[in-house]
PDB file of N, CA and C in Angstrom:
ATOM      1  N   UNK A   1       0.857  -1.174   0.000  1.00  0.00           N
ATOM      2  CA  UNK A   1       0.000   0.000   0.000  1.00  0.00           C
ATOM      3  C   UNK A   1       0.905   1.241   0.000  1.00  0.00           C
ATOM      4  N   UNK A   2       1.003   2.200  -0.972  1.00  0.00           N
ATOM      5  CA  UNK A   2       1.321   3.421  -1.170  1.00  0.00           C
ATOM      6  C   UNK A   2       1.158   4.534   0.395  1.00  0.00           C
ATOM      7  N   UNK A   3       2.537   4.513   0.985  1.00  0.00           N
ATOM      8  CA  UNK A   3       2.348   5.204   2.107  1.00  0.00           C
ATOM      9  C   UNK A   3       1.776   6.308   1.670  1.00  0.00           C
ATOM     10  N   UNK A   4       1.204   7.002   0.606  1.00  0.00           N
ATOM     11  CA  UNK A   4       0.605   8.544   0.739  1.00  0.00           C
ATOM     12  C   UNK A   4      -1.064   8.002   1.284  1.00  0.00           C
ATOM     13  N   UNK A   5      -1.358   6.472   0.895  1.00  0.00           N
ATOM     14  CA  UNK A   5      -2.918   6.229   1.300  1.00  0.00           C
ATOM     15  C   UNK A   5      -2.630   6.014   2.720  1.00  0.00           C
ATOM     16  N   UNK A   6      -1.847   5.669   3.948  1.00  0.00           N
ATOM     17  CA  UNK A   6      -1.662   5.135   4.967  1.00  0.00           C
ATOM     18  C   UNK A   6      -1.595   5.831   5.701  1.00  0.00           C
ATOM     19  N   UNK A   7      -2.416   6.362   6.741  1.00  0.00           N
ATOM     20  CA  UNK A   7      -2.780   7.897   7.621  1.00  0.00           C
ATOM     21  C   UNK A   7      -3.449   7.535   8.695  1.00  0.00           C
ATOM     22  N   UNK A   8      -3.569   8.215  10.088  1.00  0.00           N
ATOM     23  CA  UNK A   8      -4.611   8.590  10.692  1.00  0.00           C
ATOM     24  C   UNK A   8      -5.614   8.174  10.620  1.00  0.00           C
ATOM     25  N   UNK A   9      -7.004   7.886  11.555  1.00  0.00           N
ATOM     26  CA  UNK A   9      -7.782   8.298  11.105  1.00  0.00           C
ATOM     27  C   UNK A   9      -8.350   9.588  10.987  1.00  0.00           C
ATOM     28  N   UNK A  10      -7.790  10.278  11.461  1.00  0.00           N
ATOM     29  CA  UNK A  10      -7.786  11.752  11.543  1.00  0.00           C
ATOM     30  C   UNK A  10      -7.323  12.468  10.395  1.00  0.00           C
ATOM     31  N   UNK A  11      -6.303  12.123  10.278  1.00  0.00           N
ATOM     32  CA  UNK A  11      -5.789  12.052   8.686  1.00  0.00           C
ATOM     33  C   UNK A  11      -6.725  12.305   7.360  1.00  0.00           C
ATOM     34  N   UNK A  12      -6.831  10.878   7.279  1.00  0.00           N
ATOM     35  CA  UNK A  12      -8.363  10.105   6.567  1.00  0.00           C
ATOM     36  C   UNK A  12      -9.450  11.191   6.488  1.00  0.00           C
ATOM     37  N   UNK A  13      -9.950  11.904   7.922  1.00  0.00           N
ATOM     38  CA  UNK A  13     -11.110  12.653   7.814  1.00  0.00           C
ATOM     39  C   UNK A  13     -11.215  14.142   7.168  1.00  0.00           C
ATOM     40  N   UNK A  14      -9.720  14.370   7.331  1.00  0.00           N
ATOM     41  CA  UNK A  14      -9.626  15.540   6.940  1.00  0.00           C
ATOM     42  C   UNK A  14      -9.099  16.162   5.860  1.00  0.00           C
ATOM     43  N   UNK A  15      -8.596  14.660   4.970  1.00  0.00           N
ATOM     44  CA  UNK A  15      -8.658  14.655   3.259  1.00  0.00           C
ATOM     45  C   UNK A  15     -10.311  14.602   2.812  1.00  0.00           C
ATOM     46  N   UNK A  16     -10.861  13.837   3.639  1.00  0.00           N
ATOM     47  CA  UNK A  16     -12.330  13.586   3.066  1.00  0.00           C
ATOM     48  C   UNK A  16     -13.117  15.080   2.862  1.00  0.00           C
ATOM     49  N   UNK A  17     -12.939  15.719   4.483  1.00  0.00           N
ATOM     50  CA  UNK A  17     -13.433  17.098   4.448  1.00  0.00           C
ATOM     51  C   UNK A  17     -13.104  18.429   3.266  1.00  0.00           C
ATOM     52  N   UNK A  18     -11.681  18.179   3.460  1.00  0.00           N
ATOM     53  CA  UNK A  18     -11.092  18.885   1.727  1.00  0.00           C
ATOM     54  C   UNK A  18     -11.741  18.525   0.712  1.00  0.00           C
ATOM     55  N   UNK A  19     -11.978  17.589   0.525  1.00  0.00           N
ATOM     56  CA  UNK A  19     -12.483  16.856  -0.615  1.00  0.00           C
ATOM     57  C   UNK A  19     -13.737  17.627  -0.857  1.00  0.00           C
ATOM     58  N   UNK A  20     -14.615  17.524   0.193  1.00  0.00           N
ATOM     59  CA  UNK A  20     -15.993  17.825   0.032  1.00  0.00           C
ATOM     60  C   UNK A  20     -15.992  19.275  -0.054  1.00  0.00           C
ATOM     61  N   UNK A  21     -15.167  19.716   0.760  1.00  0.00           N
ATOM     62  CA  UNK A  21     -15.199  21.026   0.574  1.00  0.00           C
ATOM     63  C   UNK A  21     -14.674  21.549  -1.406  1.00  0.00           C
ATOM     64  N   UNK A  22     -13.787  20.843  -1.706  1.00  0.00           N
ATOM     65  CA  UNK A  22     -13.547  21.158  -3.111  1.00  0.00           C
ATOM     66  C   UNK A  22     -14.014  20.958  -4.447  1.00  0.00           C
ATOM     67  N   UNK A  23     -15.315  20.409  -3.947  1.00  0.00           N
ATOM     68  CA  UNK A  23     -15.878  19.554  -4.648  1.00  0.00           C
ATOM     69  C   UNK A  23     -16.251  18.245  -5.361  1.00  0.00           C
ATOM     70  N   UNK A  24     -14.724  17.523  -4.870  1.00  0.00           N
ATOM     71  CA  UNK A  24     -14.694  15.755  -4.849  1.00  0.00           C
ATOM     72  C   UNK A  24     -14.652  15.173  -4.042  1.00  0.00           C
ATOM     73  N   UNK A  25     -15.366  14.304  -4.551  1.00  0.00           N
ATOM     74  CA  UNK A  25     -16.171  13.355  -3.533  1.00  0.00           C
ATOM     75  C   UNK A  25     -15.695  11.757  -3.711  1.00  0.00           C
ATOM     76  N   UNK A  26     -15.430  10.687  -2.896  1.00  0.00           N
ATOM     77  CA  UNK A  26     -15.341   9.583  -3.350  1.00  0.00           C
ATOM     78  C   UNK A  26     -16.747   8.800  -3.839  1.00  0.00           C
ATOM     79  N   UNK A  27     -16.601   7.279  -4.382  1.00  0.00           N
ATOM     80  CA  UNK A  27     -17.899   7.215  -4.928  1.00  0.00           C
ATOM     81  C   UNK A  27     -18.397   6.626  -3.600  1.00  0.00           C
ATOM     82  N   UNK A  28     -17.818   6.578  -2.377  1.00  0.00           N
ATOM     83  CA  UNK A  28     -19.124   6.062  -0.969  1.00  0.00           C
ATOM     84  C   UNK A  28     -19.896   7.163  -0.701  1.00  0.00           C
ATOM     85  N   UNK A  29     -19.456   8.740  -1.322  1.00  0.00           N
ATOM     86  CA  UNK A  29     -19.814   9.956  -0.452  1.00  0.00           C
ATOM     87  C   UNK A  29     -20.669  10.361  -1.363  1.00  0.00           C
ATOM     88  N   UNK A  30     -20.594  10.125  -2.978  1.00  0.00           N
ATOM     89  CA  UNK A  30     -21.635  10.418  -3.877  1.00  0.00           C
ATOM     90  C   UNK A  30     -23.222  10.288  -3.625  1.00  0.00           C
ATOM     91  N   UNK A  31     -23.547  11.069  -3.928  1.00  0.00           N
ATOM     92  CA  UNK A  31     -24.772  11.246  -4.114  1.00  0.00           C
ATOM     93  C   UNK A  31     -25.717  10.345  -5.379  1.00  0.00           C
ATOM     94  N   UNK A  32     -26.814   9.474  -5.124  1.00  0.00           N
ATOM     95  CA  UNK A  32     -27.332   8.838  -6.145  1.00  0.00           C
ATOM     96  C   UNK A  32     -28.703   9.038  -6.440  1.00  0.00           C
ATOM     97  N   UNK A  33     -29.111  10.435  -6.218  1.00  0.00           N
ATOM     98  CA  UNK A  33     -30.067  10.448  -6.508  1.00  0.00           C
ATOM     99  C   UNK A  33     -30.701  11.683  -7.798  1.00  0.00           C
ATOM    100  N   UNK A  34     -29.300  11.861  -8.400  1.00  0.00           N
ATOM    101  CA  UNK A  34     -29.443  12.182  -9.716  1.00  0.00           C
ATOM    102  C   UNK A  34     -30.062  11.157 -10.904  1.00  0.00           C
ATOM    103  N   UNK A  35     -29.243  10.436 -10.335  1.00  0.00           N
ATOM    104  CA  UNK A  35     -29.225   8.840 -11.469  1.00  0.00           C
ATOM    105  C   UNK A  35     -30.464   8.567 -11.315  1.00  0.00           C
ATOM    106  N   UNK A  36     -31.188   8.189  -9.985  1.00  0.00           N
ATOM    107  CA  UNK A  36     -32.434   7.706  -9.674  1.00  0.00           C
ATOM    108  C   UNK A  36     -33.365   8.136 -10.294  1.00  0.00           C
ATOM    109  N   UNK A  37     -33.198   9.922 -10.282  1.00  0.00           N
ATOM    110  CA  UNK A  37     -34.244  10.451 -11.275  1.00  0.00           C
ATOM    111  C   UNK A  37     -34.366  10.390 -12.361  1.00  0.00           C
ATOM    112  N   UNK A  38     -33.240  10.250 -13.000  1.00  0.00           N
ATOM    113  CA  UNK A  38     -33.035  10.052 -14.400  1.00  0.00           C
ATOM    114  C   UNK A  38     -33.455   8.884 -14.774  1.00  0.00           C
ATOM    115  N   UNK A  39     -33.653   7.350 -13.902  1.00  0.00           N
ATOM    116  CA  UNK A  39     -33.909   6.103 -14.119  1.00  0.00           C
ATOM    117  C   UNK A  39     -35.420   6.427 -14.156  1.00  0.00           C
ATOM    118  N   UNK A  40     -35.837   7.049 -13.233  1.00  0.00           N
ATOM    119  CA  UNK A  40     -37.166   6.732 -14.070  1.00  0.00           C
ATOM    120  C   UNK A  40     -38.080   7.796 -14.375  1.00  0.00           C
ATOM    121  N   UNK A  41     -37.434   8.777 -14.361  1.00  0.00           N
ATOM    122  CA  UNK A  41     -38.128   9.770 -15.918  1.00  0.00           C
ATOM    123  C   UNK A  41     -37.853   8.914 -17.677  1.00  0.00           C
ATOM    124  N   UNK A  42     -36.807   8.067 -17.311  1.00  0.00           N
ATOM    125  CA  UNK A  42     -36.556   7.421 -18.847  1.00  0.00           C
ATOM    126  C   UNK A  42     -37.247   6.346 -18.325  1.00  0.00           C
ATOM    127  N   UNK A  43     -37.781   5.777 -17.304  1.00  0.00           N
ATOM    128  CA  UNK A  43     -38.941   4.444 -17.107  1.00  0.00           C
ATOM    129  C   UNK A  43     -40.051   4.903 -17.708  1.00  0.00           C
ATOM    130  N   UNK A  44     -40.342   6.300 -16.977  1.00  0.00           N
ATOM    131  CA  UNK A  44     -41.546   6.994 -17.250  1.00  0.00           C
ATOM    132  C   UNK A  44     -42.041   7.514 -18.975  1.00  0.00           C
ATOM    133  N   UNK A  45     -41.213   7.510 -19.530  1.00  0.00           N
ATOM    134  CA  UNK A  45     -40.922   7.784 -21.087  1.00  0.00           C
ATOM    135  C   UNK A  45     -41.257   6.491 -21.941  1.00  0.00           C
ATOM    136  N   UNK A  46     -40.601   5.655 -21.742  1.00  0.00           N
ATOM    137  CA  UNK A  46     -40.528   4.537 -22.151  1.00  0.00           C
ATOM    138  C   UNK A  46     -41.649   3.495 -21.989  1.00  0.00           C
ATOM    139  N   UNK A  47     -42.826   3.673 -20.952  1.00  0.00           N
ATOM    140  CA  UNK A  47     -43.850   3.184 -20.471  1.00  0.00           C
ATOM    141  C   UNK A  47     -45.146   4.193 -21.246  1.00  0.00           C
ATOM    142  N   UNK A  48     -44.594   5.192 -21.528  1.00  0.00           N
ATOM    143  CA  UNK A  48     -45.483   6.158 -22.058  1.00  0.00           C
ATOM    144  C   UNK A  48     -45.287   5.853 -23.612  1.00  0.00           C
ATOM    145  N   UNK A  49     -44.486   5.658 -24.114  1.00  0.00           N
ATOM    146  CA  UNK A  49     -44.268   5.324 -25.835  1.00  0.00           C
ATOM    147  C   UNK A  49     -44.952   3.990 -25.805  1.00  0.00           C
ATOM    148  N   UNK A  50     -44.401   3.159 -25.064  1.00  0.00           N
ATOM    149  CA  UNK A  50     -45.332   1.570 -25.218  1.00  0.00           C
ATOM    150  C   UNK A  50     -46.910   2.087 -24.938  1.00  0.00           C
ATOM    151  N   UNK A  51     -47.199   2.619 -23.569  1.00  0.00           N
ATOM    152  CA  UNK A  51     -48.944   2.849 -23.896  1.00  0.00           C
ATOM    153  C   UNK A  51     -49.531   3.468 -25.128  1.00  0.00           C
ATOM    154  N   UNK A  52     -48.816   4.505 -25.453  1.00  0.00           N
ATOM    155  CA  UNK A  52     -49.103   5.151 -27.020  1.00  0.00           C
ATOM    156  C   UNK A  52     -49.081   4.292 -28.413  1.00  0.00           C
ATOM    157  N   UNK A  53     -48.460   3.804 -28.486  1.00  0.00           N
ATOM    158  CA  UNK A  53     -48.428   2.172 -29.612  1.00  0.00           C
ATOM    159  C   UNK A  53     -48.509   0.924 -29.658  1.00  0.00           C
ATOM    160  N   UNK A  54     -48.639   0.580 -28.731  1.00  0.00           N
ATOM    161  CA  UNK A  54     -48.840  -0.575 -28.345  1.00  0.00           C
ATOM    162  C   UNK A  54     -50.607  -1.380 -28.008  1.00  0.00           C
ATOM    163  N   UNK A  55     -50.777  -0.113 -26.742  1.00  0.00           N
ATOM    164  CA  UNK A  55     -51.745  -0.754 -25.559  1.00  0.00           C
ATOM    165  C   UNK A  55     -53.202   0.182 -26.082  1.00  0.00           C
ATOM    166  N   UNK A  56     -52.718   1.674 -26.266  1.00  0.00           N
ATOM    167  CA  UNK A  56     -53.871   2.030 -26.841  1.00  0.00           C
ATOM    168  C   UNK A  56     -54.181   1.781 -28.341  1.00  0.00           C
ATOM    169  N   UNK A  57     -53.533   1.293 -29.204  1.00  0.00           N
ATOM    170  CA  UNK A  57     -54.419   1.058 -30.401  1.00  0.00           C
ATOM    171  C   UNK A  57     -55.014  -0.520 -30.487  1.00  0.00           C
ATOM    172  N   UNK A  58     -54.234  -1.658 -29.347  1.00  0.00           N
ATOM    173  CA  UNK A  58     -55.226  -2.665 -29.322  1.00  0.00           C
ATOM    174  C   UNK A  58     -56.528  -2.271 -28.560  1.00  0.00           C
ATOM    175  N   UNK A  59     -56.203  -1.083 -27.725  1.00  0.00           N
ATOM    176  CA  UNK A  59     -57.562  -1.140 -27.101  1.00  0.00           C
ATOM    177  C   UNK A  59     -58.689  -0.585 -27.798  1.00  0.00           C
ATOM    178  N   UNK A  60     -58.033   0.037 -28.739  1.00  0.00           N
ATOM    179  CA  UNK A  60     -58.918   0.574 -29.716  1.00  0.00           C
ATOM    180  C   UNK A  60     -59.626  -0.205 -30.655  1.00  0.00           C
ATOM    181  N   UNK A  61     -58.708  -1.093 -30.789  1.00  0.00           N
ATOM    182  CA  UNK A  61     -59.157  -2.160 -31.686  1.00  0.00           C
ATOM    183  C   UNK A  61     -60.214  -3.065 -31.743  1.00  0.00           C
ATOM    184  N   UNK A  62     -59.613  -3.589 -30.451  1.00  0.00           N
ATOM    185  CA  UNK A  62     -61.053  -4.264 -29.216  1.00  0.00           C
ATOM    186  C   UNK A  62     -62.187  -3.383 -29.230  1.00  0.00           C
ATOM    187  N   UNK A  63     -62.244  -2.059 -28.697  1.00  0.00           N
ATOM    188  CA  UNK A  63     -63.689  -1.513 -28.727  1.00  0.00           C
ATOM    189  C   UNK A  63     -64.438  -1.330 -30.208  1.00  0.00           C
ATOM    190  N   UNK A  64     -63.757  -1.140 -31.241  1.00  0.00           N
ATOM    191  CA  UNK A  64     -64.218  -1.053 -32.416  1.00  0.00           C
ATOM    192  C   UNK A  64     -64.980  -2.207 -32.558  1.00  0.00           C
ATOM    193  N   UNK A  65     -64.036  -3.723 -32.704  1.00  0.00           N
ATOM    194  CA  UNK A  65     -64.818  -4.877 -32.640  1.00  0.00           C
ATOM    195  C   UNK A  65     -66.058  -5.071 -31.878  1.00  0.00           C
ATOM    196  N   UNK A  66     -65.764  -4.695 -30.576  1.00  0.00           N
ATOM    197  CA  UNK A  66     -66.994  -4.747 -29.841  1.00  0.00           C
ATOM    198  C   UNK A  66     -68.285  -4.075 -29.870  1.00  0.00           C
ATOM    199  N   UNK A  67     -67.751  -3.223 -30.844  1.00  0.00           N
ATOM    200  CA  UNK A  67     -69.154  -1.890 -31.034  1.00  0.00           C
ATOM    201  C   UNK A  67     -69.665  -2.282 -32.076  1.00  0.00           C
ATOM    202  N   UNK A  68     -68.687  -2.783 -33.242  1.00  0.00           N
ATOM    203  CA  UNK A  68     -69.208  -3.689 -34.337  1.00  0.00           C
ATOM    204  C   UNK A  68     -70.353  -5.239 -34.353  1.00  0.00           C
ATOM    205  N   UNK A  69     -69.537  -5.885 -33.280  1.00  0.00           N
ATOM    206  CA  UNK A  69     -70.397  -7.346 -33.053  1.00  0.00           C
ATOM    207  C   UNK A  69     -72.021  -6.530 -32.142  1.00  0.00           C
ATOM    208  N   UNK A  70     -71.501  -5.828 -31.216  1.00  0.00           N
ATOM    209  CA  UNK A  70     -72.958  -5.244 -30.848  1.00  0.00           C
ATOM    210  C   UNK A  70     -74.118  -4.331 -31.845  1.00  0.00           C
ATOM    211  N   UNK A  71     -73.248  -3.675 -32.698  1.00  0.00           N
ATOM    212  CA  UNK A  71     -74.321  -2.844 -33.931  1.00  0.00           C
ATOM    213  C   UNK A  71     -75.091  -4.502 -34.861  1.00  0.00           C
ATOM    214  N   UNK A  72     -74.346  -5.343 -34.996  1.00  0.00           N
ATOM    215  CA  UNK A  72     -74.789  -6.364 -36.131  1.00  0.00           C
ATOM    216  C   UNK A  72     -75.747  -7.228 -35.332  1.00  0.00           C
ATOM    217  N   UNK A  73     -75.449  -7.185 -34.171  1.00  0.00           N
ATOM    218  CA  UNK A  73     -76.646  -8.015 -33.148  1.00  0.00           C
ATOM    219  C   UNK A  73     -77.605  -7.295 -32.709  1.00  0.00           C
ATOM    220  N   UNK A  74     -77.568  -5.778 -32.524  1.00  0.00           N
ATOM    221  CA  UNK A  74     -78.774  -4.713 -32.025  1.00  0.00           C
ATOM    222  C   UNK A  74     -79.508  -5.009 -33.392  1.00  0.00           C
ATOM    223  N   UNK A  75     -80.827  -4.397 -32.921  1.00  0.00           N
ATOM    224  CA  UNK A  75     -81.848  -4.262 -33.472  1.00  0.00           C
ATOM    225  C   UNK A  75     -81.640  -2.747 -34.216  1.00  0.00           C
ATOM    226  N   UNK A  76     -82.795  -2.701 -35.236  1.00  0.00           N
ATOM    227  CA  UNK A  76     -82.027  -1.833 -36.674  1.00  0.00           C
ATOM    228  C   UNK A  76     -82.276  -0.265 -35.591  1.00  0.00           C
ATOM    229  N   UNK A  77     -81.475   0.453 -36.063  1.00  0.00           N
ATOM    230  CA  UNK A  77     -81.388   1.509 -35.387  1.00  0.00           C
ATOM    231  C   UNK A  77     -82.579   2.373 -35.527  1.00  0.00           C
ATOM    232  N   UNK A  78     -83.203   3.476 -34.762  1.00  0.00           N
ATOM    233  CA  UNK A  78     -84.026   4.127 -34.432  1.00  0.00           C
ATOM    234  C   UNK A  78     -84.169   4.794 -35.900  1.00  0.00           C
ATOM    235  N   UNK A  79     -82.678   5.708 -36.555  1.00  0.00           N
ATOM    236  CA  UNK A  79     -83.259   6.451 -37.388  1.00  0.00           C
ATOM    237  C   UNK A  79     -83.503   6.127 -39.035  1.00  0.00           C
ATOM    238  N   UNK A  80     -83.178   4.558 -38.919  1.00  0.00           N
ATOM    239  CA  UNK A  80     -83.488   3.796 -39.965  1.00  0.00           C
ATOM    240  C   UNK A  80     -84.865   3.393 -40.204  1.00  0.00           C
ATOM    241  N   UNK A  81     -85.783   3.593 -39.040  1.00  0.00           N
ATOM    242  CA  UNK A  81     -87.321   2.637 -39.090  1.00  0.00           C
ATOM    243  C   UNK A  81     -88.080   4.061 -39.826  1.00  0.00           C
ATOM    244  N   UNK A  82     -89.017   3.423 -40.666  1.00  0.00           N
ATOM    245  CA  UNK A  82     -89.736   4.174 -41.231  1.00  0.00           C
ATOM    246  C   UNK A  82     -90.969   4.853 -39.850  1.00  0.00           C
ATOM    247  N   UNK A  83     -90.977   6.170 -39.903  1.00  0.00           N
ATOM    248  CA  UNK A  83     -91.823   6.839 -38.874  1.00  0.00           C
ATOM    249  C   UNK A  83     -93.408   7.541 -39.970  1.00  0.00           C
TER     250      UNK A  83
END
């Protein structure tokens, strides 16, 4: 081990404190909740493109059918009967 890593713990704390104070950080001291957000605003994106092409045009599909098999089985519509 490189005696410049081999210190104190006092030592140790008060490279860490520099650190933070200078703006670097090791990756135990990092912060992860940049990433987190970013994981799922791109979940949130990506769940939103699949509902948009995917989920709503079968569902569309389905109700069409279903409005179809119900028009061919209803009885003739109101403004078709001779009055």
């Amino acid at each position: 081990m490189p005696e410049r890593w081999v210190g104190t713990h006092m030592e140790r704390r008060r490279a860490a404190t520099s650190r933070r104070i200078n703006g670097r950080r090791s990756r135990q001291e990092r912060s992860y909740v940049p990433e987190v957000l970013v994981a799922l605003l791109m979940a949130t994106v990506i769940l939103s493109l699949l509902m948009l092409t995917v989920v709503l045009p079968a569902l569309d599909k389905f109700a069409a059918d279903n409005a179809r098999q119900q028009f061919i089985t209803s009885p003739s519509a109101p403004e078709s009967s001779p009055q």
